[in-house]
Protein backbone atom coordinates (compact mmCIF):
# COMPACT_ATOMS: atom_id res chain seq x y z
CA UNK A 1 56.26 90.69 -45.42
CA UNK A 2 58.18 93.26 -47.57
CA UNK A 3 58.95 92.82 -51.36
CA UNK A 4 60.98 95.82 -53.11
CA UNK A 5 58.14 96.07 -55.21
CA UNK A 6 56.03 96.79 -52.59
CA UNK A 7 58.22 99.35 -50.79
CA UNK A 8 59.03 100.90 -54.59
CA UNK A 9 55.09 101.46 -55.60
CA UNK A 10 54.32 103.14 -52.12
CA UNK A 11 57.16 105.21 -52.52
CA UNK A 12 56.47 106.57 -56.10
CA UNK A 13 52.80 107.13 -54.63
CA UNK A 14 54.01 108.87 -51.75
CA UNK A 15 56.47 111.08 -54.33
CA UNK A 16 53.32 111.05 -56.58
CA UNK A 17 54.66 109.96 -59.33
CA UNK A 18 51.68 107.13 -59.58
CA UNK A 19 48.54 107.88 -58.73
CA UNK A 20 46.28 105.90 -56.53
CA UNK A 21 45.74 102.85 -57.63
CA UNK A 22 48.22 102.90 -60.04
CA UNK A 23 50.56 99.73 -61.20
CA UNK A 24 54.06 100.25 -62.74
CA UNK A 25 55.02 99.07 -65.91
CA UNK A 26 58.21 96.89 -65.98
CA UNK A 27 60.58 99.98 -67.14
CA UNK A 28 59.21 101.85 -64.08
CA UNK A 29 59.87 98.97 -61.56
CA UNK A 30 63.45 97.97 -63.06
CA UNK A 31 64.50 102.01 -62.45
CA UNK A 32 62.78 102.02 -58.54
CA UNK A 33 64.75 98.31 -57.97
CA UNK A 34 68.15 100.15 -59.33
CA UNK A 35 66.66 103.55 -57.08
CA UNK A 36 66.59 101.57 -54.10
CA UNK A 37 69.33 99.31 -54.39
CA UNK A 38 71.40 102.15 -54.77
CA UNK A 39 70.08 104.26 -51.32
CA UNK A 40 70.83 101.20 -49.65
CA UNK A 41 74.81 101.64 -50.79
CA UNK A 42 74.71 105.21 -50.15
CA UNK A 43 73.65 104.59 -46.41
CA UNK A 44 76.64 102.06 -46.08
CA UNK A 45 78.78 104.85 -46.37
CA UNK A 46 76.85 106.23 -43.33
CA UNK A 47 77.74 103.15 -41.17
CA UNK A 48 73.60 102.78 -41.59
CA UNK A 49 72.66 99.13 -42.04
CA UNK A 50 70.06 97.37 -42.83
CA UNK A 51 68.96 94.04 -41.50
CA UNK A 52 66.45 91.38 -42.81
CA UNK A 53 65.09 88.87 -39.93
CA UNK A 54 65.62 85.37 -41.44
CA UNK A 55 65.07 82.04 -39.93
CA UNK A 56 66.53 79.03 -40.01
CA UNK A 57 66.32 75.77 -38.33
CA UNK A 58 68.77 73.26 -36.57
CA UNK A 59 69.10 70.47 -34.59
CA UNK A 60 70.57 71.02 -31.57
CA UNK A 61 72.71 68.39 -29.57
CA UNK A 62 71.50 66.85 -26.44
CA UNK A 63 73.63 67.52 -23.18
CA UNK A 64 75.30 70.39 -25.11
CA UNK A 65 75.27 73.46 -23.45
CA UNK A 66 76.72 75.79 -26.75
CA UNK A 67 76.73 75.75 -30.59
CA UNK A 68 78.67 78.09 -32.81
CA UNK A 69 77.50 79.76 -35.66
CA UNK A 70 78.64 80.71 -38.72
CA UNK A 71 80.85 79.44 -41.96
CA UNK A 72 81.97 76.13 -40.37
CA UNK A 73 80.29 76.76 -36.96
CA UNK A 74 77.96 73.73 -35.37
CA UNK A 75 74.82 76.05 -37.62
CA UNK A 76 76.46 76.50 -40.63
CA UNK A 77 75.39 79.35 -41.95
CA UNK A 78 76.01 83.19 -42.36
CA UNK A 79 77.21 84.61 -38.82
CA UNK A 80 74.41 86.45 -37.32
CA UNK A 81 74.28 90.31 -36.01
CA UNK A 82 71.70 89.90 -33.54
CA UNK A 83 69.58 86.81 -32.44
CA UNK A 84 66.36 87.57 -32.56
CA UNK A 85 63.89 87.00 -29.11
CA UNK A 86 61.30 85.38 -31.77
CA UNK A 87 64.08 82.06 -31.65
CA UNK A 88 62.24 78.96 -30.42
CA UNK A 89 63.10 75.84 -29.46
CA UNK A 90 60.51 72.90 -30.87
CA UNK A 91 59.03 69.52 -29.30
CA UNK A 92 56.40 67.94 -30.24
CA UNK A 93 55.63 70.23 -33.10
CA UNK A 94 54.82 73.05 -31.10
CA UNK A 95 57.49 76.10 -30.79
CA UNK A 96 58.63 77.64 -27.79
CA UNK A 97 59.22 81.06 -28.17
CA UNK A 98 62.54 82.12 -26.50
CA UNK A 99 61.24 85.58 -26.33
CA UNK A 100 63.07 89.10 -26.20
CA UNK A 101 63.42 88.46 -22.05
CA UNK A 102 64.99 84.98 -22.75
CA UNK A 103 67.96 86.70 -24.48
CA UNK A 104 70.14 87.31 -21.60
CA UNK A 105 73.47 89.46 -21.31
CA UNK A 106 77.09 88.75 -19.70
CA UNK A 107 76.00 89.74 -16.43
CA UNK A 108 72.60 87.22 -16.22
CA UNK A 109 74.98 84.81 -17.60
CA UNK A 110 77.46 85.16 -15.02
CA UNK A 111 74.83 85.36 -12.23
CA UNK A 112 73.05 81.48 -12.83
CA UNK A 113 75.18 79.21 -10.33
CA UNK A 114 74.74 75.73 -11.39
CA UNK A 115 75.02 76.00 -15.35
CA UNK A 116 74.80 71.93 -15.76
CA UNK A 117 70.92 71.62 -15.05
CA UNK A 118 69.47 70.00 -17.90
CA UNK A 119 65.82 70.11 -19.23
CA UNK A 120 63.77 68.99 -22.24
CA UNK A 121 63.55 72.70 -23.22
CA UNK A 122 65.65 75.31 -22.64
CA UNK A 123 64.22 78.89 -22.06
CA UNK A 124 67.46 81.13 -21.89
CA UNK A 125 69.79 81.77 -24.71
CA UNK A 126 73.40 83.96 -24.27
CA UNK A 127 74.09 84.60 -27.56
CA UNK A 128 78.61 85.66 -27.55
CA UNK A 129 78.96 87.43 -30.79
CA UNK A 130 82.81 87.01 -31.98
CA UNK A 131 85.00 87.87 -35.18
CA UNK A 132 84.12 84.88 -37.28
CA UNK A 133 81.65 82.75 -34.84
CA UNK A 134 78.89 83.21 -32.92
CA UNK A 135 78.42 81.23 -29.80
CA UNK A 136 74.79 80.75 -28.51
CA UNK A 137 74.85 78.72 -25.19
CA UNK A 138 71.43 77.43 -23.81
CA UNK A 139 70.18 77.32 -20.29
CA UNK A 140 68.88 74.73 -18.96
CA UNK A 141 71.02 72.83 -21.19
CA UNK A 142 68.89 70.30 -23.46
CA UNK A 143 68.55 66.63 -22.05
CA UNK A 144 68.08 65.24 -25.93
CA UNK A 145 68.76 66.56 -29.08
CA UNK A 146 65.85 69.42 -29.94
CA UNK A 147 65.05 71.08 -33.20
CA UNK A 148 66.18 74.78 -32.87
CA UNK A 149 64.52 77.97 -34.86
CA UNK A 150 67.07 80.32 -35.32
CA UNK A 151 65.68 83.55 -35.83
CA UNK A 152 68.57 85.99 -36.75
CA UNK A 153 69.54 89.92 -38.34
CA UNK A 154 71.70 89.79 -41.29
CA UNK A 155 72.78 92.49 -43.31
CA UNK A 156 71.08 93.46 -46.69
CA UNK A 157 73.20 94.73 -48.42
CA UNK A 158 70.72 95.08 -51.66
CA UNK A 159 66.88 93.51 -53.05
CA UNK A 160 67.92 90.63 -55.44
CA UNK A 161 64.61 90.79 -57.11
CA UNK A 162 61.36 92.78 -57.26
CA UNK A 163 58.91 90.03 -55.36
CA UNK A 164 61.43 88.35 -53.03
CA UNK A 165 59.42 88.31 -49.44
CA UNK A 166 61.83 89.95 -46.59
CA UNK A 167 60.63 89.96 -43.16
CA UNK A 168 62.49 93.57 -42.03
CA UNK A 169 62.71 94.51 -38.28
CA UNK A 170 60.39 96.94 -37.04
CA UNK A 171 60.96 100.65 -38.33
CA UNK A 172 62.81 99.38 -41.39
CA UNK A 173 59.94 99.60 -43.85
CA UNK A 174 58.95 102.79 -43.34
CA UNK A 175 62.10 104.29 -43.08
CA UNK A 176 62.99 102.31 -46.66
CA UNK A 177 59.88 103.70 -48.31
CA UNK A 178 59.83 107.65 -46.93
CA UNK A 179 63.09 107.74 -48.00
CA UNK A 180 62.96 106.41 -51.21
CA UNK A 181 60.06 108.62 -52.13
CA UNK A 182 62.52 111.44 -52.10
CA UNK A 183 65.46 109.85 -53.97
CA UNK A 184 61.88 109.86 -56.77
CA UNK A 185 60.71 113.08 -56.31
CA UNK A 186 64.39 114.50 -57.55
CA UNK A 187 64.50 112.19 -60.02
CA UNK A 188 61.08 112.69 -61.55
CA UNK A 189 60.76 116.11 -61.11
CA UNK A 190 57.71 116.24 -58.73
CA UNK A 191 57.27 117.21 -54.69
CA UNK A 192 57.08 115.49 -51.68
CA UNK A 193 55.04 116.64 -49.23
CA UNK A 194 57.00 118.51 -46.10
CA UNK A 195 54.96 115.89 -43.74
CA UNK A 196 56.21 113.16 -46.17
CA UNK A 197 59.68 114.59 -45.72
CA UNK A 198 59.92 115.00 -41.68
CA UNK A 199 58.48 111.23 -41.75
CA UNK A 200 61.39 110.43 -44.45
CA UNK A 201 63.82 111.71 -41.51
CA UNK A 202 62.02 110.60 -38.16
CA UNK A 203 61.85 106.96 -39.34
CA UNK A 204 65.73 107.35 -40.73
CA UNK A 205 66.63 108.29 -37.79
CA UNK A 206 65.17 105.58 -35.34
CA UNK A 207 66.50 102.72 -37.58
CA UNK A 208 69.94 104.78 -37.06
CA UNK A 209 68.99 104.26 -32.95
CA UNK A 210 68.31 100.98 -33.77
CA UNK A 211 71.83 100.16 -35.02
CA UNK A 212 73.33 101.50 -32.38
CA UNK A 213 72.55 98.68 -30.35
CA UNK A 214 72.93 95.82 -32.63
CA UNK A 215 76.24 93.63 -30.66
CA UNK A 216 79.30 93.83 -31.87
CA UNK A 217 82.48 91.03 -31.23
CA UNK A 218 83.23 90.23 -27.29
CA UNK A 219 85.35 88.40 -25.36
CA UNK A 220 83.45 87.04 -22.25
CA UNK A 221 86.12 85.73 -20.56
CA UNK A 222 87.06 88.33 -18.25
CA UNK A 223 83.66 88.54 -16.89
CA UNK A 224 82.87 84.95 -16.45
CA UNK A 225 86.31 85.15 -14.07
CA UNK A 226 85.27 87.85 -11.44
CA UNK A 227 82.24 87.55 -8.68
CA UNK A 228 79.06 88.96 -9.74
CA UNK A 229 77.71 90.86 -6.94
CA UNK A 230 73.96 92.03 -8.94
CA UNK A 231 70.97 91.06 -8.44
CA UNK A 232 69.48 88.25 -11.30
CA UNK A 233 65.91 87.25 -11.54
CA UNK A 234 67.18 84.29 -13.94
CA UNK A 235 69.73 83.47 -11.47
CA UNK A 236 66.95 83.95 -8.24
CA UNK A 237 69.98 85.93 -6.82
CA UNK A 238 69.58 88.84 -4.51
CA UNK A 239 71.72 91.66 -4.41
């Protein structure tokens, strides 16, 4: 996992301001914590966010086919952006990954006929991401109350402190450190590489792609009320 100290030393190596091998004294880390905390506010102004995968368990009810989430949801807890496919529902101490194919959309949603069935485990989540609440509804839905590892994205807005562990989504890391290396090279005078540079941009820019698709609020309820003519493996309908 990802500490701001470990994103701040690569970056002053990668703006060689440290050498290899190199450890900062406390002056030097204080300045890259208040170096990085404040890139992350300037890319807020670019509608650029960035997300920190953190998990969190609850029980879920049996014979409940939906929990909300968020401040005084079923989970309270912050509301998420984006459920994660690494979710998992546990029995019997072992996890069952929901996995990134067990996130389904409106349409799969839509498409499952009988959404009573009940099981011990459910393996499909449709995660409805609203203004205040998100609603995550299971299918099958679970026979008994099951533990529930909610693996979410929530926006970080800032690094707290120098060692705190964040587990980042993929691309986020890189894109963190390139990027910081330049805000060091200006401000200590020295030059970053033009291969440092064009990976300072690339990995920007694919965390920027990235955004793009993280859900915003909906309102299912127009879709659930017309016919759904598709094709759904999770619904073993044909077209």
């Amino acid at each position: 996992m990802a500490t701001a100290l470990s994103m701040i030393t690569r970056a002053m190596r990668i703006a060689r301001v440290i050498g290899k091998g190199e450890t900062l004294d406390d002056d030097e880390a204080a300045d890259g914590l208040t170096a990085l905390n404040s890139m992350l506010d300037s890319w807020e102004t670019e509608r650029l966010s960035v997300y920190q995968i953190t998990e969190e368990s609850f029980t879920w009810s049996g014979a409940s086919q939906s929990r909300t989430v968020g401040s005084g949801g079923n989970f309270a807890t912050t509301k998420p952006v984006r459920v994660d496919g690494s979710s998992a529902f546990v029995s019997n101490s072992i996890d069952y990954s929901i996995g990134d194919r067990g996130i389904i959309d409106v349409s799969a949603w839509a498409a499952i006929p009988d959404k009573t069935t009940q099981s011990t485990i459910p393996w499909l989540i449709y995660p409805e991401y609203g203004p205040v609440l998100a609603t995550l509804y299971a299918y099958p839905i679970p026979s008994a109350s099951i533990t529930f590892k909610l693996r979410s994205w929530k926006a970080l807005q800032s690094f707290s402190a120098l060692t705190t562990e964040l587990s980042l989504p993929q691309g986020y890391e890189r894109a963190i450190t390139f990027n910081l290396a330049i805000e060091y090279g200006e401000e200590y005078g020295t030059t970053v590489s033009p291969n440092a540079q064009r990976i300072a941009f690339i990995s920007k820019r694919n965390i920027q792609r990235i955004n793009t698709d993280v859900p915003g609020m909906t309102s299912e309820a127009a879709y659930l009320n017309t016919q759904n003519w598709s094709g759904n493996v999770y619904a073993d309908i044909a077209p």
